[in-house]
C-alpha atoms as a PDB file:
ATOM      1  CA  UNK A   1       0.000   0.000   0.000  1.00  0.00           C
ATOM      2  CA  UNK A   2       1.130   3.291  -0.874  1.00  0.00           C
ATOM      3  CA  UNK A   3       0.308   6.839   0.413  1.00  0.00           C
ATOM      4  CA  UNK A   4      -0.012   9.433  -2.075  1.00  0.00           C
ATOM      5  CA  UNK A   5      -0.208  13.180  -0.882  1.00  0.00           C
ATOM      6  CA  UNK A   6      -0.791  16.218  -3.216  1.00  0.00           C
ATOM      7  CA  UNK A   7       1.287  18.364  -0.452  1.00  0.00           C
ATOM      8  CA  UNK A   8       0.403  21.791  -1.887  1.00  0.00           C
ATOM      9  CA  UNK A   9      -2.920  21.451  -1.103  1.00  0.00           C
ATOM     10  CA  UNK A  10      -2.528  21.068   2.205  1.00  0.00           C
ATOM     11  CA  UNK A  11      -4.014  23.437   4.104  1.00  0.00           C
ATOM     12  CA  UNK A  12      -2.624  22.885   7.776  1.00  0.00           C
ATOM     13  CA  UNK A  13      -5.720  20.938   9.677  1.00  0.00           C
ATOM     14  CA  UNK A  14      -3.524  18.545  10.934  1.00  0.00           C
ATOM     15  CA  UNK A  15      -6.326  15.774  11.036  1.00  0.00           C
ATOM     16  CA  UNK A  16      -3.804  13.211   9.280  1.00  0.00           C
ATOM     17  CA  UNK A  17      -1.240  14.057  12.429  1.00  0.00           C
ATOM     18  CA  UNK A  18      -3.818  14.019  14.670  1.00  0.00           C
ATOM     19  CA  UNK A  19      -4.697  10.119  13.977  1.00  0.00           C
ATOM     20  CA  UNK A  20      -0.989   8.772  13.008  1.00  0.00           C
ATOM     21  CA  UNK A  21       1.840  10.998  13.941  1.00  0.00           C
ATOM     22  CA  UNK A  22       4.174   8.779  12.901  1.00  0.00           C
ATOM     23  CA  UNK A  23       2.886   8.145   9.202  1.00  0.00           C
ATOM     24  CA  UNK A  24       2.191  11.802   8.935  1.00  0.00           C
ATOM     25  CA  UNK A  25       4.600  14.183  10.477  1.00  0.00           C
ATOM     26  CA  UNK A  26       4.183  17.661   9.614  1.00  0.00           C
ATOM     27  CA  UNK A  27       6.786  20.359   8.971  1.00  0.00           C
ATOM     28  CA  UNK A  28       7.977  23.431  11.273  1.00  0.00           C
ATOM     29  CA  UNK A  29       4.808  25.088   9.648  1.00  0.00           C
ATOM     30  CA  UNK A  30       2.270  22.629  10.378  1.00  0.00           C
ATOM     31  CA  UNK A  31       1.870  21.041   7.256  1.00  0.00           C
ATOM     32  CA  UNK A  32       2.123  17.540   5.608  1.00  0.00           C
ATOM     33  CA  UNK A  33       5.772  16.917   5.693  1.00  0.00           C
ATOM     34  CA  UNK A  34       5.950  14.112   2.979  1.00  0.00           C
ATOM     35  CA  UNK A  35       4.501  13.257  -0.536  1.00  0.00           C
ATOM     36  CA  UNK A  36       4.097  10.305   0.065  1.00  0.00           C
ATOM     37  CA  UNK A  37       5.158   7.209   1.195  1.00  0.00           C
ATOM     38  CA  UNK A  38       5.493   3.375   1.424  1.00  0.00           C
ATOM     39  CA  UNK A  39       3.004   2.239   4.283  1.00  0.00           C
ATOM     40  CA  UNK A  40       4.651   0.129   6.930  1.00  0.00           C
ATOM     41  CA  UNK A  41       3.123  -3.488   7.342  1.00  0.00           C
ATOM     42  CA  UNK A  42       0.721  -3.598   9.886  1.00  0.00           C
ATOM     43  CA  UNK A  43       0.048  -0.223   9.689  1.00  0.00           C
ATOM     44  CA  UNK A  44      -2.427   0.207   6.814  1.00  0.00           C
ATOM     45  CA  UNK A  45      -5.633   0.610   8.869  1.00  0.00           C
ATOM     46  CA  UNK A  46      -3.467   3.776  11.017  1.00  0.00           C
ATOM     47  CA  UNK A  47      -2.833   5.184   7.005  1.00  0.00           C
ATOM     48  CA  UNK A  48      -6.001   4.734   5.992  1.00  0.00           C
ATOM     49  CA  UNK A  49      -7.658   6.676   8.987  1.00  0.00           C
ATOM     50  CA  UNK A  50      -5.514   9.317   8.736  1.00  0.00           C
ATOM     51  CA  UNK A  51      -6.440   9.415   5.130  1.00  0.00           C
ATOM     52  CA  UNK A  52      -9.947   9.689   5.572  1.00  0.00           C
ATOM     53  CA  UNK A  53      -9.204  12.380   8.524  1.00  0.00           C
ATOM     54  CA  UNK A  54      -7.745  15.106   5.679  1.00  0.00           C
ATOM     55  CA  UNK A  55     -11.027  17.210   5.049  1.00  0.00           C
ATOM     56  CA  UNK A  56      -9.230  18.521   2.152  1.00  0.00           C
ATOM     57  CA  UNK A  57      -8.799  15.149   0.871  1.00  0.00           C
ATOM     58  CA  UNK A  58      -5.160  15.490  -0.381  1.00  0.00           C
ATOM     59  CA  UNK A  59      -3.822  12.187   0.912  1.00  0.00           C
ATOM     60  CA  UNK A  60      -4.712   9.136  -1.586  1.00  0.00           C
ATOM     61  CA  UNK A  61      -4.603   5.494  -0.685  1.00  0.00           C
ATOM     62  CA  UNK A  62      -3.272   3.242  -3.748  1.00  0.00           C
ATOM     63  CA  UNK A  63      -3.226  -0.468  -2.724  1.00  0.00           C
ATOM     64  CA  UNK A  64       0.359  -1.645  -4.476  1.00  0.00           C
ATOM     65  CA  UNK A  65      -0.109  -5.831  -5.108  1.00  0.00           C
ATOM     66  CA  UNK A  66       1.413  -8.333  -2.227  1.00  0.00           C
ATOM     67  CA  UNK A  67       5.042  -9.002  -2.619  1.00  0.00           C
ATOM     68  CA  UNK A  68       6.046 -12.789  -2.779  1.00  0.00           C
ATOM     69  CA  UNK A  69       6.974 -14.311   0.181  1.00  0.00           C
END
């Protein structure tokens, strides 16, 4: 799973920090640090809810296919 974020139109709500700081860090001005990212295994419900936290809806969820074991 993969985050996508469309950083510029972040507007500062902090939602996405608010539910998982540590997928979504913001910068010094209270933004969306990142433009995205690989999510951690395990931690795709946390992404997903911080996701659907963004009122602006700038954070995308893109579901990458399992890698072989």
């Amino acid at each position: 799973m993969k985050v996508l974020i469309n950083k510029p139109g972040c507007v500062g709500h902090a939602r996405c920090n608010n539910v998982a700081p540590a997928l979504y860090p913001l910068d010094d001005n209270g933004y969306i640090a990142s433009t995205g990212f690989s999510v951690p295994q395990g931690q795709e419900s946390l992404a997903q809810r911080g996701a659907r936290a963004c009122p602006e809806r700038v954070i995308e969820i893109r579901d990458t296919p399992a890698e072989p074991r």
